[in-house]
PDB file of N, CA and C in Angstrom:
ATOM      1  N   UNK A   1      34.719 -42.037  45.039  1.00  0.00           N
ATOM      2  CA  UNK A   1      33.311 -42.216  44.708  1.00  0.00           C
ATOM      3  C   UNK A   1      32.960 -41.495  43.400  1.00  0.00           C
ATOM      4  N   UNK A   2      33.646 -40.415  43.499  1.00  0.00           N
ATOM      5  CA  UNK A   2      32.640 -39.510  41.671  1.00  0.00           C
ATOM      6  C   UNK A   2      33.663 -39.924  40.898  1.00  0.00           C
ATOM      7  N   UNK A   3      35.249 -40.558  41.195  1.00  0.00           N
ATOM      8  CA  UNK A   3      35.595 -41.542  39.980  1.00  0.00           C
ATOM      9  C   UNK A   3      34.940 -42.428  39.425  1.00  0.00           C
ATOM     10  N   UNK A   4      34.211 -43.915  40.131  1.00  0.00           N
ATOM     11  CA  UNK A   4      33.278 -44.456  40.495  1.00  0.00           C
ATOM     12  C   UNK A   4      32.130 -43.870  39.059  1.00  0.00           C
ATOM     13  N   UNK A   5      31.383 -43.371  39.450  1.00  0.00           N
ATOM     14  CA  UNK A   5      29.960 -42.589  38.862  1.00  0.00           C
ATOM     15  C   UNK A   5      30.511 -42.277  37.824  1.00  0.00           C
ATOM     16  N   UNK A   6      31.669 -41.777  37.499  1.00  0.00           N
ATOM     17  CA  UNK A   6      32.152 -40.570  36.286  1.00  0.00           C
ATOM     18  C   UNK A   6      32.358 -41.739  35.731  1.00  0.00           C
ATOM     19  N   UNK A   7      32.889 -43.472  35.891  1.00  0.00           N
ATOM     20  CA  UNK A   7      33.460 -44.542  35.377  1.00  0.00           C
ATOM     21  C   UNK A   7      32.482 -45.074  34.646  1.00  0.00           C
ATOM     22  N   UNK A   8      31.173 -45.220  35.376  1.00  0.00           N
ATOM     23  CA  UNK A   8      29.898 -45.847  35.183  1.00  0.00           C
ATOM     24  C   UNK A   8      29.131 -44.912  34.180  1.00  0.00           C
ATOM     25  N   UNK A   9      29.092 -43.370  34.342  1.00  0.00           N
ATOM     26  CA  UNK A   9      28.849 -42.628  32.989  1.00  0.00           C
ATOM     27  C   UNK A   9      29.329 -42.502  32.203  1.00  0.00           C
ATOM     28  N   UNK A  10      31.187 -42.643  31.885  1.00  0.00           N
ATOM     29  CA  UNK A  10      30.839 -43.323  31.041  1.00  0.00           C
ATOM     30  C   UNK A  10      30.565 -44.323  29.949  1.00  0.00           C
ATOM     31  N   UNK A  11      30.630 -44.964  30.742  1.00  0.00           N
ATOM     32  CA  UNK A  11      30.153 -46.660  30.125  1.00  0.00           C
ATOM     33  C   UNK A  11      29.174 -46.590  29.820  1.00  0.00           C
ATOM     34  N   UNK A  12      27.958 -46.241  30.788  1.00  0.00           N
ATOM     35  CA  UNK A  12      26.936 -45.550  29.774  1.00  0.00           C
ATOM     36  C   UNK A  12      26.669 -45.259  28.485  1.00  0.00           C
ATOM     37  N   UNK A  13      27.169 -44.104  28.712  1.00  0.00           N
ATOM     38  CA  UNK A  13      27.574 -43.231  27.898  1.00  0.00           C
ATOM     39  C   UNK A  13      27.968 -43.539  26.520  1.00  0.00           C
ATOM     40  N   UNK A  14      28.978 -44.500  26.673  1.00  0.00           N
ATOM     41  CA  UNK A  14      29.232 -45.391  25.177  1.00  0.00           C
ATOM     42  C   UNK A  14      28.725 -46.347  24.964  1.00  0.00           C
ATOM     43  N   UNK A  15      28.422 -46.919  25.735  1.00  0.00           N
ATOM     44  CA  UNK A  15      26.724 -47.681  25.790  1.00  0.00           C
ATOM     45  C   UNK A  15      25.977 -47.648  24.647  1.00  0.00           C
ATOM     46  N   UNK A  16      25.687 -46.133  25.283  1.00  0.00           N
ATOM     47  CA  UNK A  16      24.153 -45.799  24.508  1.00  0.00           C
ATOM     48  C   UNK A  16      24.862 -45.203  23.218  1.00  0.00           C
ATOM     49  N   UNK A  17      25.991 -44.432  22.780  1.00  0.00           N
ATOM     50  CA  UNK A  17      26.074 -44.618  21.662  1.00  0.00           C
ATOM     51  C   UNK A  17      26.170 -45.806  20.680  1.00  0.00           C
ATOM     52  N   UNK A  18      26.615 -46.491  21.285  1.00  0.00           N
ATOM     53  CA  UNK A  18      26.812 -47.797  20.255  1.00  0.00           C
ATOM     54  C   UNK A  18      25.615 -48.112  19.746  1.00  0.00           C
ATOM     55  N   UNK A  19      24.204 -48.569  21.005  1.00  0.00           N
ATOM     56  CA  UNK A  19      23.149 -48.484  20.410  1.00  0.00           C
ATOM     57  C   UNK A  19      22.743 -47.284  19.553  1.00  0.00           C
ATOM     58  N   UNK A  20      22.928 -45.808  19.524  1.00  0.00           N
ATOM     59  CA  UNK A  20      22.533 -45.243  18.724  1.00  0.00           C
ATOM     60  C   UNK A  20      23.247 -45.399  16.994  1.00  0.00           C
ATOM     61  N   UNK A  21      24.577 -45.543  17.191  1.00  0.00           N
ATOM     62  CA  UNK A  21      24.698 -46.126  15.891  1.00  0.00           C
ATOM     63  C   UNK A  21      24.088 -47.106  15.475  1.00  0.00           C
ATOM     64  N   UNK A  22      24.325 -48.542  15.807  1.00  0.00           N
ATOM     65  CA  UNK A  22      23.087 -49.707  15.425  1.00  0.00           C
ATOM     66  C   UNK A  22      21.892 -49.123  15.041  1.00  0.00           C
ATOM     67  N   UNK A  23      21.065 -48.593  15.205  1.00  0.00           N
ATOM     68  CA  UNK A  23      19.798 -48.059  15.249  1.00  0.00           C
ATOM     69  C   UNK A  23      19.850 -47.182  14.047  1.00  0.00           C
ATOM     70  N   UNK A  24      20.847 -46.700  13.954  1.00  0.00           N
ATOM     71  CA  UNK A  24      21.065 -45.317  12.772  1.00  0.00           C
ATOM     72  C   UNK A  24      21.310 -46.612  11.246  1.00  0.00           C
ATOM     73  N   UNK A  25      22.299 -47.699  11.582  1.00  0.00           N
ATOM     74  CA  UNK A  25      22.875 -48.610  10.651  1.00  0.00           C
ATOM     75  C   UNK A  25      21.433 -49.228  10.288  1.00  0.00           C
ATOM     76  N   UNK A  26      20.680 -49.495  11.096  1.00  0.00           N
ATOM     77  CA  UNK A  26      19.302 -50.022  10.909  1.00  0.00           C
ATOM     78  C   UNK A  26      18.330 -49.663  10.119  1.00  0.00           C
ATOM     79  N   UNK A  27      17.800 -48.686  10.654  1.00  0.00           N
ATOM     80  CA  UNK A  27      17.002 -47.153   9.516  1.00  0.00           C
ATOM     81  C   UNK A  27      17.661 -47.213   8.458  1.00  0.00           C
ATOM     82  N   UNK A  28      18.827 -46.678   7.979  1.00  0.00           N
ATOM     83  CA  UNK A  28      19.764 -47.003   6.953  1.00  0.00           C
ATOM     84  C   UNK A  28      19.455 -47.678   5.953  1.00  0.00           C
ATOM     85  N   UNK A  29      19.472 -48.787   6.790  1.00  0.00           N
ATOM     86  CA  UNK A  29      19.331 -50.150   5.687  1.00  0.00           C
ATOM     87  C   UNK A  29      18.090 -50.492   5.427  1.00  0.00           C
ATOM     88  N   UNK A  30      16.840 -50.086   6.097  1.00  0.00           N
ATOM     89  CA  UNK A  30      15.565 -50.412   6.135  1.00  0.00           C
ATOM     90  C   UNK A  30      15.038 -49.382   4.612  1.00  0.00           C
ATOM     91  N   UNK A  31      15.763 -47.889   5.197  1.00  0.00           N
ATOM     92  CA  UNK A  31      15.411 -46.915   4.133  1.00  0.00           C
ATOM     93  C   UNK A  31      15.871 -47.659   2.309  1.00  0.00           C
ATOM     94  N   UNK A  32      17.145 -47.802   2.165  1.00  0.00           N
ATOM     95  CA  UNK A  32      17.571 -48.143   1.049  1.00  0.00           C
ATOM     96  C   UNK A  32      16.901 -49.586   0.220  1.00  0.00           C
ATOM     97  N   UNK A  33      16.636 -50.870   1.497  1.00  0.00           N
ATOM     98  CA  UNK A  33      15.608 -51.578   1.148  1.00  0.00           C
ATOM     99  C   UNK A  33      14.168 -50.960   0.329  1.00  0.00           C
ATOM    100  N   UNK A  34      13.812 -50.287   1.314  1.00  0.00           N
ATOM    101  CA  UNK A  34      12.490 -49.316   0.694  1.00  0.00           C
ATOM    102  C   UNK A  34      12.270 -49.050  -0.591  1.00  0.00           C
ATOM    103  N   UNK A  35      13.521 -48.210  -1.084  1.00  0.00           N
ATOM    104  CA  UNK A  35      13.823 -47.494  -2.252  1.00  0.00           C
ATOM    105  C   UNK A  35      13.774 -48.696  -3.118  1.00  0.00           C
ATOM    106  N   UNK A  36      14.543 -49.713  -2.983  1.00  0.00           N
ATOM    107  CA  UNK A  36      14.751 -50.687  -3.731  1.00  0.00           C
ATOM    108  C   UNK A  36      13.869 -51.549  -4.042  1.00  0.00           C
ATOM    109  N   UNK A  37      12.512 -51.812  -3.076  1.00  0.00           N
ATOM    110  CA  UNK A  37      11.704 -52.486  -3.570  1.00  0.00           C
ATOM    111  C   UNK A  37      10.357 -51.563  -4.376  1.00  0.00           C
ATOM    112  N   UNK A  38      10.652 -49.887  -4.264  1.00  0.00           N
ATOM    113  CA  UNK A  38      10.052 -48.955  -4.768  1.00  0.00           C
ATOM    114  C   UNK A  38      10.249 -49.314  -6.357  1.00  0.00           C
ATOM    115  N   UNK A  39      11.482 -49.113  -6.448  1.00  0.00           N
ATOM    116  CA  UNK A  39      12.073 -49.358  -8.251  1.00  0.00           C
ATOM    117  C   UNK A  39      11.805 -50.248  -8.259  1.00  0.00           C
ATOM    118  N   UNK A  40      12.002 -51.320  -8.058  1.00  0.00           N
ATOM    119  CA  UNK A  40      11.463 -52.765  -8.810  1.00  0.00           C
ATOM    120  C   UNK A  40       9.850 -52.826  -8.496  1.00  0.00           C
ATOM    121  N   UNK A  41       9.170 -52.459  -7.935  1.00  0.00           N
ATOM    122  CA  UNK A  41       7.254 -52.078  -8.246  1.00  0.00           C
ATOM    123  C   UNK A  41       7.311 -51.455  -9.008  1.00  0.00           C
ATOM    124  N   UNK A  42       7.931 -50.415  -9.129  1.00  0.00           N
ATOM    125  CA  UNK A  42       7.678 -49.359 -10.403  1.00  0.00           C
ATOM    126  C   UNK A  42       7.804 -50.081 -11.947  1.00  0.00           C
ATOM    127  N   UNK A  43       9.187 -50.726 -11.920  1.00  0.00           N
ATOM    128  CA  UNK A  43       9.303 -51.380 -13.161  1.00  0.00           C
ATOM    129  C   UNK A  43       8.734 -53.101 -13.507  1.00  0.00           C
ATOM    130  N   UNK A  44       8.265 -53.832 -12.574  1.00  0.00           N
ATOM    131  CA  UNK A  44       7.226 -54.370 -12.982  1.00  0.00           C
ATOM    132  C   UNK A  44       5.699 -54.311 -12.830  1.00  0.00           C
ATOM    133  N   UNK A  45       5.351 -52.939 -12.815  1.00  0.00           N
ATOM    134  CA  UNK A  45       4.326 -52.468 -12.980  1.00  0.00           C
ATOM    135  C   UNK A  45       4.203 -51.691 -14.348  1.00  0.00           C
ATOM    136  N   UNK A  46       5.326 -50.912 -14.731  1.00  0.00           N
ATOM    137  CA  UNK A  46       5.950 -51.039 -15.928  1.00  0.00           C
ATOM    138  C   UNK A  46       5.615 -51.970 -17.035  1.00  0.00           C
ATOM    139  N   UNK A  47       6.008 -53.036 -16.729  1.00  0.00           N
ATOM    140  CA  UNK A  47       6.509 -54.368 -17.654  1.00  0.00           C
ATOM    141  C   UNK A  47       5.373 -54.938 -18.159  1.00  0.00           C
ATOM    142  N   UNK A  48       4.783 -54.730 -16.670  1.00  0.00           N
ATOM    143  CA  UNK A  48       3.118 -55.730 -16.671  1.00  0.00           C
ATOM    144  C   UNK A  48       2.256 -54.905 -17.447  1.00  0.00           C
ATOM    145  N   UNK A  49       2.304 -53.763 -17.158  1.00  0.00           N
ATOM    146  CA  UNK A  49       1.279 -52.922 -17.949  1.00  0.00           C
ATOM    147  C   UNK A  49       1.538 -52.794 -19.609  1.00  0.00           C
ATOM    148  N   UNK A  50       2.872 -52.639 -20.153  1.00  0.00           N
ATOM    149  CA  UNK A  50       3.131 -52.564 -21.243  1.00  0.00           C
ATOM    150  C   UNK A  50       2.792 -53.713 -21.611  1.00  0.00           C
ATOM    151  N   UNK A  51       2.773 -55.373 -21.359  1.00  0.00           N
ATOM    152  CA  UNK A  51       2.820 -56.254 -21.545  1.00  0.00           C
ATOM    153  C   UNK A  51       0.863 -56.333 -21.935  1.00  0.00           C
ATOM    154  N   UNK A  52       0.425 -55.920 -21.180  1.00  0.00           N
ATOM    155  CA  UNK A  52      -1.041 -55.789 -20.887  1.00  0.00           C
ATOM    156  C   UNK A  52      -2.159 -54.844 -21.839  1.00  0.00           C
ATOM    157  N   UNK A  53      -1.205 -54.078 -22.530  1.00  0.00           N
ATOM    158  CA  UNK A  53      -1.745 -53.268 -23.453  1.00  0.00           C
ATOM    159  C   UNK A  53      -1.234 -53.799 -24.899  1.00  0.00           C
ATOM    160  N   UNK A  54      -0.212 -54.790 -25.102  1.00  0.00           N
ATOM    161  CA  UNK A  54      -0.064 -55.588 -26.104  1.00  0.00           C
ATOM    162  C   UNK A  54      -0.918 -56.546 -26.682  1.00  0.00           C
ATOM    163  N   UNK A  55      -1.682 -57.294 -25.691  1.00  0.00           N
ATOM    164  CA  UNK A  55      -1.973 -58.352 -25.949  1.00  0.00           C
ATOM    165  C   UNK A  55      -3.564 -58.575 -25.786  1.00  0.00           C
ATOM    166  N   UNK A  56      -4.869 -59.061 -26.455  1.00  0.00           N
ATOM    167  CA  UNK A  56      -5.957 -59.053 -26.452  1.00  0.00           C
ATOM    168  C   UNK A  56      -6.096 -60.019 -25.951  1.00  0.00           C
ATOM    169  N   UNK A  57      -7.188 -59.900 -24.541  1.00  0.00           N
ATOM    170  CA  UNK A  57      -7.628 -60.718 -23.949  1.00  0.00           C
ATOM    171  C   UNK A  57      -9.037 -61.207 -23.934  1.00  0.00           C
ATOM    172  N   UNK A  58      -9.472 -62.418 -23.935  1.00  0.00           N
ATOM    173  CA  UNK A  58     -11.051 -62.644 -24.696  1.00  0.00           C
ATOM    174  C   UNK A  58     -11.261 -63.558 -23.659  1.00  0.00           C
ATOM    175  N   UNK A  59     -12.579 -63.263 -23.043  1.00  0.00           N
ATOM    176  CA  UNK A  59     -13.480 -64.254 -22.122  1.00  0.00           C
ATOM    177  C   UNK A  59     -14.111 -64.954 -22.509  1.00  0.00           C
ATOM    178  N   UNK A  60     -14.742 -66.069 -22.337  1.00  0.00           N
ATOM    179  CA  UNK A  60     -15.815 -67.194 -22.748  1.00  0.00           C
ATOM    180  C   UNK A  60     -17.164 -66.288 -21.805  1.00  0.00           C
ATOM    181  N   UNK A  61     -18.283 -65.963 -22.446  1.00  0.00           N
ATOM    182  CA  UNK A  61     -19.803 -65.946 -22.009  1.00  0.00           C
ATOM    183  C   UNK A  61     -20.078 -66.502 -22.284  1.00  0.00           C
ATOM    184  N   UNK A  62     -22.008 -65.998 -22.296  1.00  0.00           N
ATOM    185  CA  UNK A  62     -22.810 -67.022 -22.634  1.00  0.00           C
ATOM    186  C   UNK A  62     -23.121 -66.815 -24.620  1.00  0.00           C
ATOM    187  N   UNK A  63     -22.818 -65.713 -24.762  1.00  0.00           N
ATOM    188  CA  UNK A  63     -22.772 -65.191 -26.321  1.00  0.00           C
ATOM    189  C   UNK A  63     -21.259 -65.899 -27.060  1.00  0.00           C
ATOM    190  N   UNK A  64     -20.362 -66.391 -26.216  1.00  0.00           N
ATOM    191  CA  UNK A  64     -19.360 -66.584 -26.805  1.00  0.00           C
ATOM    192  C   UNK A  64     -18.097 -65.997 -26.259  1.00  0.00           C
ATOM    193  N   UNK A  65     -17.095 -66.038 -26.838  1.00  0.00           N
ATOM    194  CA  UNK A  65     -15.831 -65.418 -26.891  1.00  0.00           C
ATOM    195  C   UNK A  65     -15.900 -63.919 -26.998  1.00  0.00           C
ATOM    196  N   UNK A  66     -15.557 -63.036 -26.299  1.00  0.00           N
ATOM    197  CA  UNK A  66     -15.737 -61.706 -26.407  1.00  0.00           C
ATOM    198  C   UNK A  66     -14.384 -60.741 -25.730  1.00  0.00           C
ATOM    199  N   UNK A  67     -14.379 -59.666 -26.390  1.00  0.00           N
ATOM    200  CA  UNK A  67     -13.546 -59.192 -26.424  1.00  0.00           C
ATOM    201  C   UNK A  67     -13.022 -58.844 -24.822  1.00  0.00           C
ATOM    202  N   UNK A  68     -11.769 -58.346 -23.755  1.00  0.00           N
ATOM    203  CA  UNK A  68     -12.064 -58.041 -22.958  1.00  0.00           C
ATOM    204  C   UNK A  68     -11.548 -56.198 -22.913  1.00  0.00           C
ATOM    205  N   UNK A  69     -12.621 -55.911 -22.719  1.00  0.00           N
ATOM    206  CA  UNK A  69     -12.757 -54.013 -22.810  1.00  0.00           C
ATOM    207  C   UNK A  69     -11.236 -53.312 -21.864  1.00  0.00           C
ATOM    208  N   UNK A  70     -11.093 -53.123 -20.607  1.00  0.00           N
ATOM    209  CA  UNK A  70     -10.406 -52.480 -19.923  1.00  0.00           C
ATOM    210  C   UNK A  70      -9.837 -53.189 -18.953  1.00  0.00           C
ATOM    211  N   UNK A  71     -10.412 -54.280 -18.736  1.00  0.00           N
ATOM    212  CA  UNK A  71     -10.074 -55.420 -17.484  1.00  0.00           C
ATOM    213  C   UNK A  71     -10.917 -55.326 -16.503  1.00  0.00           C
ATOM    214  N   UNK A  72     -11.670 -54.418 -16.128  1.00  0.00           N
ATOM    215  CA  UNK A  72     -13.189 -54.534 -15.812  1.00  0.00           C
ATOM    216  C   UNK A  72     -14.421 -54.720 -16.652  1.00  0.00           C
ATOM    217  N   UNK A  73     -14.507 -53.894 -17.334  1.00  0.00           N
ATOM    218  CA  UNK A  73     -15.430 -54.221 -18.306  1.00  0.00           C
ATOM    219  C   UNK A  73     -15.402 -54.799 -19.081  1.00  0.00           C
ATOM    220  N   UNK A  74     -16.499 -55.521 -19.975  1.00  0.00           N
ATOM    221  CA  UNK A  74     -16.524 -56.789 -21.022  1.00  0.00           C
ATOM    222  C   UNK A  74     -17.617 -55.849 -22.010  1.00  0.00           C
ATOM    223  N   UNK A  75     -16.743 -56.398 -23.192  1.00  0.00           N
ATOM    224  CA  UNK A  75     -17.755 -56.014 -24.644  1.00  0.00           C
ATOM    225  C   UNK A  75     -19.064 -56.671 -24.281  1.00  0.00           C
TER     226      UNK A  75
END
């Protein structure tokens, strides 16, 4: 009988490690995803912004074509 139990713990036992690796391989990969879509926001936020301070942007009003100030505000 406690062969039995001792057999079944541990099967368990490696069981539940296996799931704890999976789970660890998981996080893992979730973390490094993370990072990776961190750097690429960073650098086309980058890109966009440099791109954005190059180039003059002008709205149609009712005065006309006007300059555009900050991207909220209008001349």
């Amino acid at each position: 009988m406690d062969k039995e139990i001792n057999g079944h713990l541990y099967i368990a036992n490696d069981n539940l490690k296996r799931i704890a690796d999976a789970l660890e391989e998981i996080l893992r990969l979730v973390k490094q995803d993370q990072e990776k879509m961190q750097r690429y926001k960073e650098e086309t936020t980058e890109k966009w912004d440099s791109e954005a301070d190059k180039s003059e942007v002008y709205i149609e009003t009712l005065n006309g074509p006007e300059l555009r100030d900050d991207g909220k505000n209008y001349k």
